[in-house]
C-alpha atoms as a PDB file:
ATOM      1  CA  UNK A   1      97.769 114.286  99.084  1.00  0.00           C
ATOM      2  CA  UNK A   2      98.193 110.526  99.975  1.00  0.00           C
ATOM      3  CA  UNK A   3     100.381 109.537  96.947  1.00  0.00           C
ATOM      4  CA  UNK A   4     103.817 110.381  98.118  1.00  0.00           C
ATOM      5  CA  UNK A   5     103.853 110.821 101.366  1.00  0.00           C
ATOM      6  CA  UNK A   6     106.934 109.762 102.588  1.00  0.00           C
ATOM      7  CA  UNK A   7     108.690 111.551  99.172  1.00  0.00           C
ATOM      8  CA  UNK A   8     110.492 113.255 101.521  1.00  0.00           C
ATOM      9  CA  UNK A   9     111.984 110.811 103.532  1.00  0.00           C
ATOM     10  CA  UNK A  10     115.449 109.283 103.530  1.00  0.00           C
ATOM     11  CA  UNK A  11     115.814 105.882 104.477  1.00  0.00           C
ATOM     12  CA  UNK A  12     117.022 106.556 108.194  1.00  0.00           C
ATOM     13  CA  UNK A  13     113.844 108.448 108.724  1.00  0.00           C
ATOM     14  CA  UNK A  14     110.570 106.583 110.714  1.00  0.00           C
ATOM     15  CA  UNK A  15     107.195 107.097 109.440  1.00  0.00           C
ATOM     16  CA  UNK A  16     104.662 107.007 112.443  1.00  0.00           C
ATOM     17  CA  UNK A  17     101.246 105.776 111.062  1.00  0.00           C
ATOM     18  CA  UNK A  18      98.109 106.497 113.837  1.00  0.00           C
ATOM     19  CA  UNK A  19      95.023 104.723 113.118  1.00  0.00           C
ATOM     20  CA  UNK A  20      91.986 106.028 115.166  1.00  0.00           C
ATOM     21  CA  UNK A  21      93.616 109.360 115.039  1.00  0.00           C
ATOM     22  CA  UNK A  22      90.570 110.901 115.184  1.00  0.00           C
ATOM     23  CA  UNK A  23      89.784 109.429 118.741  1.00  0.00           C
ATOM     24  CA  UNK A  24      91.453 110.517 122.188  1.00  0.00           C
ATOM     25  CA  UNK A  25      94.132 108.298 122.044  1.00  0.00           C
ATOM     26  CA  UNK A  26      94.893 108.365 118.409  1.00  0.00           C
ATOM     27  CA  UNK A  27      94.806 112.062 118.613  1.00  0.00           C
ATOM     28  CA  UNK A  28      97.014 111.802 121.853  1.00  0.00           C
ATOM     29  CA  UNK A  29      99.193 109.868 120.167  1.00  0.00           C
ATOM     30  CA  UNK A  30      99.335 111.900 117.617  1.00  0.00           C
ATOM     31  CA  UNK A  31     100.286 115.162 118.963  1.00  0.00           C
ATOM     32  CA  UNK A  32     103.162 113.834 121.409  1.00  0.00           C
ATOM     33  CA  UNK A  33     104.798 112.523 118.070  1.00  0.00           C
ATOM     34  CA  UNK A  34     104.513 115.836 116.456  1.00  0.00           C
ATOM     35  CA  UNK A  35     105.811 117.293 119.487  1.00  0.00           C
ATOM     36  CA  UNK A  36     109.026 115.066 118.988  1.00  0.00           C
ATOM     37  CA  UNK A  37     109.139 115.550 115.376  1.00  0.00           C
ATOM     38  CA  UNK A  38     108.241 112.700 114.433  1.00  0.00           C
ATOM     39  CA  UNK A  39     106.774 112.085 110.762  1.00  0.00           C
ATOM     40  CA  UNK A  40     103.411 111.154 111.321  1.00  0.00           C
ATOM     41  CA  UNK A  41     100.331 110.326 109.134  1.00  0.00           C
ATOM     42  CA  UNK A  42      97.208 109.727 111.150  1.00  0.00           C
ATOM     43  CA  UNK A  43      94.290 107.120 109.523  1.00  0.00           C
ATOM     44  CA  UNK A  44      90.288 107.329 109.860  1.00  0.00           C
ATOM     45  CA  UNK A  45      87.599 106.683 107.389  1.00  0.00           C
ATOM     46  CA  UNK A  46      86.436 110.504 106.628  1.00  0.00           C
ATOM     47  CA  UNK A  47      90.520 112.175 106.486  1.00  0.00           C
ATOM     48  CA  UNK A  48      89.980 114.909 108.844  1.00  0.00           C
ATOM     49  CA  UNK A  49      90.820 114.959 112.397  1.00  0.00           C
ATOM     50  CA  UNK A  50      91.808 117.790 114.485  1.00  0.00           C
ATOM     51  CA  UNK A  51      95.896 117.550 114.598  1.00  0.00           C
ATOM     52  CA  UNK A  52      99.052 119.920 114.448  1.00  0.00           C
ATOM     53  CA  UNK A  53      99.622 121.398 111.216  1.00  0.00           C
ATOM     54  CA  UNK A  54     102.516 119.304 109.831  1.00  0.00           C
ATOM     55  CA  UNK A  55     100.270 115.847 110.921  1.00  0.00           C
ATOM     56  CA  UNK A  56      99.098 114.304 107.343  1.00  0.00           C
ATOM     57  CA  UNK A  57      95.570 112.616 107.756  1.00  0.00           C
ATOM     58  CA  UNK A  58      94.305 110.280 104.943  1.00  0.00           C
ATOM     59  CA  UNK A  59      91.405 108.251 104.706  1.00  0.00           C
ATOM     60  CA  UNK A  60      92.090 104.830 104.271  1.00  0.00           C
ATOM     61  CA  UNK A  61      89.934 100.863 105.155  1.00  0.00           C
ATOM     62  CA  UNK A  62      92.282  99.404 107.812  1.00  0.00           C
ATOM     63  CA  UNK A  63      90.319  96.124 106.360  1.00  0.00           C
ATOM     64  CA  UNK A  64      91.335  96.404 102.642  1.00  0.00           C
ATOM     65  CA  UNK A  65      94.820  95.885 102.538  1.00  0.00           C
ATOM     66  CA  UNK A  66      95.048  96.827  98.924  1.00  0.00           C
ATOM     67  CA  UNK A  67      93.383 100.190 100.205  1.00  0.00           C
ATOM     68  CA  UNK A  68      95.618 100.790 102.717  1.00  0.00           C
ATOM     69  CA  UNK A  69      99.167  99.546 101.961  1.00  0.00           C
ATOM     70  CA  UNK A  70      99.703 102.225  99.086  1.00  0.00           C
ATOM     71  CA  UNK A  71      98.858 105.084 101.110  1.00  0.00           C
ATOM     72  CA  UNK A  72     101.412 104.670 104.107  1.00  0.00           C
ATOM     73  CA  UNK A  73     104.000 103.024 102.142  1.00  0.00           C
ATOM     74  CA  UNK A  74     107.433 103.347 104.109  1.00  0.00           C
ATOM     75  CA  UNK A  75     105.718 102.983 107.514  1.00  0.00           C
ATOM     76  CA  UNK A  76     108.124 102.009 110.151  1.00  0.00           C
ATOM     77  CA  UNK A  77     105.698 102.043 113.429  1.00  0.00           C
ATOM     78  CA  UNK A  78     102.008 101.261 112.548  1.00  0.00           C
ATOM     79  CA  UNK A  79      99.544 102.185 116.192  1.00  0.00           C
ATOM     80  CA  UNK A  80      96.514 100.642 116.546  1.00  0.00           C
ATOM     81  CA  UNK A  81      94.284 102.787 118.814  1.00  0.00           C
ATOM     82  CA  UNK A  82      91.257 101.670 116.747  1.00  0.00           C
ATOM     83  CA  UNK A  83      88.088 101.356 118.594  1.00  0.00           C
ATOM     84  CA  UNK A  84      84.605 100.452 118.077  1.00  0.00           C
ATOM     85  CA  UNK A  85      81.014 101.034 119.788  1.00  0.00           C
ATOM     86  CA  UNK A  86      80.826  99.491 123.284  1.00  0.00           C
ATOM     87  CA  UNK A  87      77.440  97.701 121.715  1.00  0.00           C
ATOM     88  CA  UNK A  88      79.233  96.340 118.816  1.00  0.00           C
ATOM     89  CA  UNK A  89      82.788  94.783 120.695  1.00  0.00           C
ATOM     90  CA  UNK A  90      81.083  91.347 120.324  1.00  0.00           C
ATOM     91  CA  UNK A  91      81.001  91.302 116.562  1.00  0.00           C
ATOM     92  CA  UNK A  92      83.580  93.560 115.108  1.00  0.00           C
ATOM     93  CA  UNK A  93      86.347  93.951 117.897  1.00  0.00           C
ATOM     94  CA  UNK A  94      88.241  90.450 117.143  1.00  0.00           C
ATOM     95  CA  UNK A  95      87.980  90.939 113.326  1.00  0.00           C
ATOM     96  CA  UNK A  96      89.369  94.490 113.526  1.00  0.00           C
ATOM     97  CA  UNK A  97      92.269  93.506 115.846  1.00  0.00           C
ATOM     98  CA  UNK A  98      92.962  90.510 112.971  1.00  0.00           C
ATOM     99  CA  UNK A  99      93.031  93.169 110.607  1.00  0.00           C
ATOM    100  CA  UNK A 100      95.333  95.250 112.306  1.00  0.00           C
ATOM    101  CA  UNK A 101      97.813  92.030 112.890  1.00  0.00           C
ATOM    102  CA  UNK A 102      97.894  91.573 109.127  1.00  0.00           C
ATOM    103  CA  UNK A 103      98.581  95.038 108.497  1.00  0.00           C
ATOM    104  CA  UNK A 104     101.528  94.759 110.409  1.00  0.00           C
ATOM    105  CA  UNK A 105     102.568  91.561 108.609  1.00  0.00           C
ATOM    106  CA  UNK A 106     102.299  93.062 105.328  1.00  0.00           C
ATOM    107  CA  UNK A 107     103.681  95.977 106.051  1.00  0.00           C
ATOM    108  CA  UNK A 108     106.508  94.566 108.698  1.00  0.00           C
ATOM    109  CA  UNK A 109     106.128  97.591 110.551  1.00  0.00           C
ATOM    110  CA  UNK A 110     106.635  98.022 114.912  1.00  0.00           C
ATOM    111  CA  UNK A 111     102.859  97.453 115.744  1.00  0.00           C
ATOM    112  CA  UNK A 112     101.998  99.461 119.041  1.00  0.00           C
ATOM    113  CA  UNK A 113      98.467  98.413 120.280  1.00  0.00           C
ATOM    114  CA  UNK A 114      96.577 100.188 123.054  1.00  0.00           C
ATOM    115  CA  UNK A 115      94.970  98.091 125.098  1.00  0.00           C
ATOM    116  CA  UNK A 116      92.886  98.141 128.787  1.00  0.00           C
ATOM    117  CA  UNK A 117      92.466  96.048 131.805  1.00  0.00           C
ATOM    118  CA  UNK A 118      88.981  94.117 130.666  1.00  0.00           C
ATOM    119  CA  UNK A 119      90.656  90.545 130.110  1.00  0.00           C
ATOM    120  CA  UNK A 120      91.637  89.890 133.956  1.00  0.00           C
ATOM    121  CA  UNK A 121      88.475  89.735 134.658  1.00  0.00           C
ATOM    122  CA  UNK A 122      85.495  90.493 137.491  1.00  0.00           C
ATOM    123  CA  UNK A 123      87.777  88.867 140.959  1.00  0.00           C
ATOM    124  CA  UNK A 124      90.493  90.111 140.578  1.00  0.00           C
ATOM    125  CA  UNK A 125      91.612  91.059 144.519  1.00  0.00           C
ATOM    126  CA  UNK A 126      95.234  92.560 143.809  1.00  0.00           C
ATOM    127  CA  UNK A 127      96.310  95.355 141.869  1.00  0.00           C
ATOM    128  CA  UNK A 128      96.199  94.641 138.417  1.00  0.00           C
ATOM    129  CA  UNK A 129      99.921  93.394 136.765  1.00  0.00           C
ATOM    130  CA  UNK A 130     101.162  91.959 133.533  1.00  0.00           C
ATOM    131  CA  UNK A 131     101.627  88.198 134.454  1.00  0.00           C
ATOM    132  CA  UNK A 132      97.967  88.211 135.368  1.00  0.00           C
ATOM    133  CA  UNK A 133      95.628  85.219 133.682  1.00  0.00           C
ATOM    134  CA  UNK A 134      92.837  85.946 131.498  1.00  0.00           C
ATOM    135  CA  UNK A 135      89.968  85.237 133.595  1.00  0.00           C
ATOM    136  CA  UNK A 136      86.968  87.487 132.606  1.00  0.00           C
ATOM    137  CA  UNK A 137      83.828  86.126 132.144  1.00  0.00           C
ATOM    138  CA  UNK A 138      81.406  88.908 130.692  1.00  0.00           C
ATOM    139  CA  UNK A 139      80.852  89.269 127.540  1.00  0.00           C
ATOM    140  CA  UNK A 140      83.594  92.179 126.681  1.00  0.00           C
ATOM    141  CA  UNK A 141      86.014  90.803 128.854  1.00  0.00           C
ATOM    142  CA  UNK A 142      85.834  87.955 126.840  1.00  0.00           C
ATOM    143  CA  UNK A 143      86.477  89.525 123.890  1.00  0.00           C
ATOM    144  CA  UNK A 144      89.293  91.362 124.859  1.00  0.00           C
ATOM    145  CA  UNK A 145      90.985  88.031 126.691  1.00  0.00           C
ATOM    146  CA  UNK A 146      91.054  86.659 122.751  1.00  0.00           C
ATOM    147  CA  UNK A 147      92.546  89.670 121.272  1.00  0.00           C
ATOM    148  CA  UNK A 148      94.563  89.547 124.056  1.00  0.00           C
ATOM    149  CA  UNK A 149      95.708  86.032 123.314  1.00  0.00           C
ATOM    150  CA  UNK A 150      96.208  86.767 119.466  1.00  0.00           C
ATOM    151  CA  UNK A 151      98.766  89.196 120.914  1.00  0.00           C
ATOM    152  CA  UNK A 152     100.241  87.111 123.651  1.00  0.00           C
ATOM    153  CA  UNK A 153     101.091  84.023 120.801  1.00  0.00           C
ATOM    154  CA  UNK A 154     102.659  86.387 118.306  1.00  0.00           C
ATOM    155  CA  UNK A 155     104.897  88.013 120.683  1.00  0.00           C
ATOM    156  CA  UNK A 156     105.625  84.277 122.550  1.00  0.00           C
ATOM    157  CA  UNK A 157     106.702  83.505 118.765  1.00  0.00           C
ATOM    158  CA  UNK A 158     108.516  86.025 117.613  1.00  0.00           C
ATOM    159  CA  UNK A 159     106.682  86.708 114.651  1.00  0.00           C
ATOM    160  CA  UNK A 160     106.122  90.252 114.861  1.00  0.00           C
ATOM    161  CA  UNK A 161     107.650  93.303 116.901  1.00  0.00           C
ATOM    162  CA  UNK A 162     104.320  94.095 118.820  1.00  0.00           C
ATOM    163  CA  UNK A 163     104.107  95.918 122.307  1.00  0.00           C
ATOM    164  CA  UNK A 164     100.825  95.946 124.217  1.00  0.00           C
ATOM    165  CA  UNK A 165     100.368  99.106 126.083  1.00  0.00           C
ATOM    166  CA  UNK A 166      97.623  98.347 128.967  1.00  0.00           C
ATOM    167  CA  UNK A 167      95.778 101.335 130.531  1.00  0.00           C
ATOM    168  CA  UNK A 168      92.738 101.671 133.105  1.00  0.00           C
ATOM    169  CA  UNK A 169      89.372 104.325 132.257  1.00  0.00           C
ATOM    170  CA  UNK A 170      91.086 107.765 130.537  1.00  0.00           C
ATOM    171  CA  UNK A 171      89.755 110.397 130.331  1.00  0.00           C
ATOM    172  CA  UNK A 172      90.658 113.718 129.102  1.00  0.00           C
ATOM    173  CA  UNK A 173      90.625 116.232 125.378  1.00  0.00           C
ATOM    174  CA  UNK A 174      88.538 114.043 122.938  1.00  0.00           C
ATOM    175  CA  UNK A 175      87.105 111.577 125.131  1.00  0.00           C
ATOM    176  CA  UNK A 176      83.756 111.471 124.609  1.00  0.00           C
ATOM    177  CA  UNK A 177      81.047 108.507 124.784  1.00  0.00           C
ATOM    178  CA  UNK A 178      83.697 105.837 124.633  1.00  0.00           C
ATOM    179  CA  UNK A 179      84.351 106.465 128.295  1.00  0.00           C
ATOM    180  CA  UNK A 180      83.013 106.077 131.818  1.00  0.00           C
ATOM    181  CA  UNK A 181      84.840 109.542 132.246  1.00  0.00           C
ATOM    182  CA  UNK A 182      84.066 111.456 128.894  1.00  0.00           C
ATOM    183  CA  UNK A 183      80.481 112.985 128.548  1.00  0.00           C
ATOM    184  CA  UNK A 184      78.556 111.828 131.108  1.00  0.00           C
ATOM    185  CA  UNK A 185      81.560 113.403 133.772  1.00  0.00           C
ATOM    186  CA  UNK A 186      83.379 116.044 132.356  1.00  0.00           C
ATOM    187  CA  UNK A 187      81.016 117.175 130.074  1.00  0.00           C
ATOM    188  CA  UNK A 188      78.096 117.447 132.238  1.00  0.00           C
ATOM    189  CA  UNK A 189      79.885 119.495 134.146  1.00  0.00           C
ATOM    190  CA  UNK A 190      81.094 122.174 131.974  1.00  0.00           C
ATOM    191  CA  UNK A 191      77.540 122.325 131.461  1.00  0.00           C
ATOM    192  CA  UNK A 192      77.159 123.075 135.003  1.00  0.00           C
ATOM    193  CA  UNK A 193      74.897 119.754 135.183  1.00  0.00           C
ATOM    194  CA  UNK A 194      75.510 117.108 137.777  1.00  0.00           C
ATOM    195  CA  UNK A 195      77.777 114.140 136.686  1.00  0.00           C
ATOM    196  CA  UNK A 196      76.645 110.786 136.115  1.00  0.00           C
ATOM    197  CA  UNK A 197      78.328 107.772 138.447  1.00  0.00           C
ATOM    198  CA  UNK A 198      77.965 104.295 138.668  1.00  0.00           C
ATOM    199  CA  UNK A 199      78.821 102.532 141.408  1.00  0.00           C
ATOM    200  CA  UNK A 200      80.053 103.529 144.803  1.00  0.00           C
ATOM    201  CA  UNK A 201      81.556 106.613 145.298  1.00  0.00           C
ATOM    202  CA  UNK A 202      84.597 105.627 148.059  1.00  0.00           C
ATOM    203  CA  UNK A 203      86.284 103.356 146.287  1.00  0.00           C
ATOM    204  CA  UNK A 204      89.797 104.098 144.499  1.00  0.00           C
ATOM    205  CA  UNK A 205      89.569 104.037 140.858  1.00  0.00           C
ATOM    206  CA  UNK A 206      92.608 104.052 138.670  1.00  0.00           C
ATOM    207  CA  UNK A 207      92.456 106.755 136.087  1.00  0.00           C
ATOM    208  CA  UNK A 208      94.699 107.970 133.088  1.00  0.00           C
ATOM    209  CA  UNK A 209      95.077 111.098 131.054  1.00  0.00           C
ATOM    210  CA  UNK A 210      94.624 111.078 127.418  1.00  0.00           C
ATOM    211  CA  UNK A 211      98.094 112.762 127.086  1.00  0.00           C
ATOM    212  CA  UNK A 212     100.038 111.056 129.736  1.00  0.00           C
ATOM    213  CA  UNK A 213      98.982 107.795 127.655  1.00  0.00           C
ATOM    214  CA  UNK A 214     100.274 109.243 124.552  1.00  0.00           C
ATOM    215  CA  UNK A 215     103.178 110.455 126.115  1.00  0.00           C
ATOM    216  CA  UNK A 216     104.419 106.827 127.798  1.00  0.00           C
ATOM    217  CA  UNK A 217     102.845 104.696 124.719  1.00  0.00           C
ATOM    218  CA  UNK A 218     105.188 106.625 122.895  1.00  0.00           C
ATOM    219  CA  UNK A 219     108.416 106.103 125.150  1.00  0.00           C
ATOM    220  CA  UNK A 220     107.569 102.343 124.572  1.00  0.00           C
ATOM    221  CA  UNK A 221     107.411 102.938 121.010  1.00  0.00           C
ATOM    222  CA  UNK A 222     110.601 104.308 119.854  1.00  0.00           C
ATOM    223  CA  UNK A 223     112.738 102.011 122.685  1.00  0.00           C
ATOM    224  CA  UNK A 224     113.762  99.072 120.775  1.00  0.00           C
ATOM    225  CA  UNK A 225     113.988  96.846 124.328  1.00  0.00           C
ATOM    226  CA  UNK A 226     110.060  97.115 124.450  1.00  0.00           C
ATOM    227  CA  UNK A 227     108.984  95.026 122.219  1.00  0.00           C
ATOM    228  CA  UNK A 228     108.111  91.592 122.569  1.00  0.00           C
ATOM    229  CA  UNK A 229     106.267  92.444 126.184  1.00  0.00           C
ATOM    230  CA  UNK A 230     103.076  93.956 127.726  1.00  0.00           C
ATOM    231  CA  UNK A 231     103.437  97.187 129.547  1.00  0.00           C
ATOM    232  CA  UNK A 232     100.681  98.965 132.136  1.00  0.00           C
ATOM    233  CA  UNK A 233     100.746 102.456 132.039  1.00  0.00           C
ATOM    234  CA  UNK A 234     101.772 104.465 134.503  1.00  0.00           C
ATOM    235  CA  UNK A 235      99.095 107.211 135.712  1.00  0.00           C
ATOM    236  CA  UNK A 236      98.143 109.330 138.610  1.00  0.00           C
ATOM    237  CA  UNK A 237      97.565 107.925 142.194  1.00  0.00           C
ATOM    238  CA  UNK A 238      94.186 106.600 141.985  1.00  0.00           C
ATOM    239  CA  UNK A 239      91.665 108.806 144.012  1.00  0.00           C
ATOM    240  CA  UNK A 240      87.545 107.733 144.551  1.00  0.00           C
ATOM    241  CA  UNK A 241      84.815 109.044 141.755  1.00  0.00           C
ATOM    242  CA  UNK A 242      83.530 111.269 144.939  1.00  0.00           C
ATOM    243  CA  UNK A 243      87.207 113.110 144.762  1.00  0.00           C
ATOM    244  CA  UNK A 244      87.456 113.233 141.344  1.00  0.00           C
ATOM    245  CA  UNK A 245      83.531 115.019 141.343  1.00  0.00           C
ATOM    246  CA  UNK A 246      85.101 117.549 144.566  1.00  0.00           C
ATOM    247  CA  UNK A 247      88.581 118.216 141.738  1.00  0.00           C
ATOM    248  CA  UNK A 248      86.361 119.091 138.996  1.00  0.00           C
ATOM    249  CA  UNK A 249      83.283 121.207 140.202  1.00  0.00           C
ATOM    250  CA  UNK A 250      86.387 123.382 142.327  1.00  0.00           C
ATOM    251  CA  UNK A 251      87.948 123.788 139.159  1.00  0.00           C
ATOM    252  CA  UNK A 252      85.024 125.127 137.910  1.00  0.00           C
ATOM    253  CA  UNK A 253      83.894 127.075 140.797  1.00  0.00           C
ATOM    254  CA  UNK A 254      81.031 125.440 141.383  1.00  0.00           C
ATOM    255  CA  UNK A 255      79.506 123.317 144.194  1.00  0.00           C
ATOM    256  CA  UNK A 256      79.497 119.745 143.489  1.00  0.00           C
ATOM    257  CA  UNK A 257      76.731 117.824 141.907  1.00  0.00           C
ATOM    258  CA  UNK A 258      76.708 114.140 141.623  1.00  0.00           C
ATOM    259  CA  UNK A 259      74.329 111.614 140.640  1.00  0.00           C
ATOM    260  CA  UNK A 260      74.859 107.836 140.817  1.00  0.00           C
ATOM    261  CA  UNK A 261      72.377 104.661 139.335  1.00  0.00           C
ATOM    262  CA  UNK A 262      70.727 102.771 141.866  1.00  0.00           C
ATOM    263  CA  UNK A 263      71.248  99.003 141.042  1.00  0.00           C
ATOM    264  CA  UNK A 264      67.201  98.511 140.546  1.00  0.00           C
ATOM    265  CA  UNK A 265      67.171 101.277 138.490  1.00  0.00           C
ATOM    266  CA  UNK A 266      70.569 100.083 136.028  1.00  0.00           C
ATOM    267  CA  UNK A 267      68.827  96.726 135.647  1.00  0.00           C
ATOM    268  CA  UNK A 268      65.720  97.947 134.317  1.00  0.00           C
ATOM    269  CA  UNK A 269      67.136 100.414 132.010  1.00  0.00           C
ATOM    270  CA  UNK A 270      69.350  97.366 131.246  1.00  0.00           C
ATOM    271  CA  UNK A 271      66.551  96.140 129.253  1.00  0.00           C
ATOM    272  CA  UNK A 272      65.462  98.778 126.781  1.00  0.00           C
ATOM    273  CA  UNK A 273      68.945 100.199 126.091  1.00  0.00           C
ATOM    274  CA  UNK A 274      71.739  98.752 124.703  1.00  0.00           C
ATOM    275  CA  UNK A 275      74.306 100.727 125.613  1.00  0.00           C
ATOM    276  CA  UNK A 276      73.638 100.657 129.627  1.00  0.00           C
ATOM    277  CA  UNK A 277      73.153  96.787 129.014  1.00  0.00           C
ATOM    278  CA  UNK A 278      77.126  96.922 128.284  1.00  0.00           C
ATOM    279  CA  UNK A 279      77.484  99.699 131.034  1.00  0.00           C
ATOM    280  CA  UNK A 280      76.006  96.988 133.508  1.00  0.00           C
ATOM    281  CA  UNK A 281      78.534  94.410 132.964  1.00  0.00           C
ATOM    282  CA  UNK A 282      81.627  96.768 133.920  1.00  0.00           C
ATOM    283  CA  UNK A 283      79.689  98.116 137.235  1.00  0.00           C
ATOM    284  CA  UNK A 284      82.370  95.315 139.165  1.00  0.00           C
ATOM    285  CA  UNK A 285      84.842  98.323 138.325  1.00  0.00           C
ATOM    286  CA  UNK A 286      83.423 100.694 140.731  1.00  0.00           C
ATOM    287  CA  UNK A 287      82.340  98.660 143.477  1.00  0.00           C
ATOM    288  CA  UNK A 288      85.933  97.654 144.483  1.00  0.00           C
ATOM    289  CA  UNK A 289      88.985  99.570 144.840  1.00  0.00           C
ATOM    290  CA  UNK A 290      90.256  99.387 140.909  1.00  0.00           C
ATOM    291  CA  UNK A 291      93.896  99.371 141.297  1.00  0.00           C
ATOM    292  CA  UNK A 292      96.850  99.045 138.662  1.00  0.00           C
ATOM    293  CA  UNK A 293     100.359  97.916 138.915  1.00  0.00           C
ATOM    294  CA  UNK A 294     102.839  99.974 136.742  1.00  0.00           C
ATOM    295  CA  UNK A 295     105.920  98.820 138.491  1.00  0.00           C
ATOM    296  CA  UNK A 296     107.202  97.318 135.398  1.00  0.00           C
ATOM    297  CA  UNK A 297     107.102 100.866 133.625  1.00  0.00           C
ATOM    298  CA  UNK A 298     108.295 102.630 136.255  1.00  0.00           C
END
């Protein structure tokens, strides 16, 4: 299956190669190129995904170039909406994102990476904006202010065609655990359970669709003039967790049920599981208004 797949190409044609494609914005991605007929092969490690009939998905080591480089041969845009668990960012984020940036040398590919809002860090008073400084000091903020650099100094030197598209908390089809809006949200309450908050209710929170992301990533992606530059994804008008909870339960006809995590309570769950121990470093996100900037978009 893997062998030829761009036999049927010409050489005007673009080969669109998704890795993550399993995940919400791989599979976004994914979808809004087969929507514009684009020729698409989407990457994971187990070669199934749920995409269009049409949408070739191989399994392939994003690490092992020798693995990889055969199976996508011809590639002309190479995404990287790769992501790994929230309690393993520290040590495998940085090395994947390397990977990814050889990839794209080796292959000399358009490399299209989706990105969030982590790097600007915990103060920030002002909606966020592109020409921000990295200035995050937890631990995954920190992480993604070097990836962020690695991208900043290859696009500053012109040494590959990379665009950084920047979005706040999605949510939407296929987001699951790797969101504050995937399970413990939207799918508590299909299941008629309340949803799960942290943080204060009132406060404005920037949100994004799974396919509106797709949809503007790709607009960045097949413009020539975007490369070279960081972009911050347009999205709804930001409304508070407390309206988002009032949106959902009356589209499900039900009355609302929410539930948010005491401080005392975060911190001492904080110290038996890892995975609110992350949670607890991103609380600064909902106890301010959470605002974005897509001006630049726009």
């Amino acid at each position: 299956m893997n062998e030829n797949i761009n036999a049927n190409l010409n050489n005007k044609q673009e080969l669109h190669v998704v890795l993550g494609v399993s995940g919400g914005i791989g599979n976004a991605i994914a979808k809004e190129l087969h929507a514009r007929r684009q020729q698409i092969v989407g990457i994971n490690r187990s070669g199934m995904a749920d995409v269009p009939d049409g949408v070739k998905v191989i399994a392939a080591d994003v690490y092992d170039l020798k693995d990889i480089i055969p199976k996508i041969e011809g590639v002309t845009h190479l995404y990287n909406a790769l992501n790994v668990p929230y309690t393993k960012w520290r040590e495998q984020f940085v090395d994947l994102s390397n990977a990814f940036i050889k990839l794209v040398k080796a292959t000399k590919a358009k490399g299209i990476v989706i990105d969030n809002l982590y790097m600007y860090g915990e103060n920030v008073q002002e909606p966020f904006h592109e020409n921000m400084p990295y200035l995050a000091r937890g631990s995954k903020g920190r992480v993604r202010s070097e990836v962020a650099r690695l991208y900043d100094d290859i696009m500053k030197n012109n040494e590959l065609n990379i665009i950084v598209a920047r979005g706040p908390d999605i949510y939407g089809p296929g987001i699951t655990t790797g969101s504050f809006y995937g399970d413990r949200v939207f799918g508590n309450a299909v299941q008629a359970k309340s949803i799960d908050f942290i943080g204060k209710l009132d406060k404005p929170h920037a949100m994004i669709y799974a396919a509106d992301f797709g949809r503007a990533v790709i607009n960045l992606a097949l413009s020539d003039a975007a490369y070279g530059e960081i972009w911050h994804i347009p999205h709804a008008p930001a409304i508070t967790q407390g309206q988002l909870a009032d949106l959902i339960f009356k589209e499900l006809n039900q009355e609302t049920k929410v539930r948010t995590m005491p401080n005392l309570l975060l911190n001492i769950l904080s110290l038996v599981s890892k995975q609110l121990r992350e949670v607890k470093e991103m609380k600064y996100e909902f106890e301010r208004d959470y605002l974005v900037n897509t001006s630049k978009y726009e």
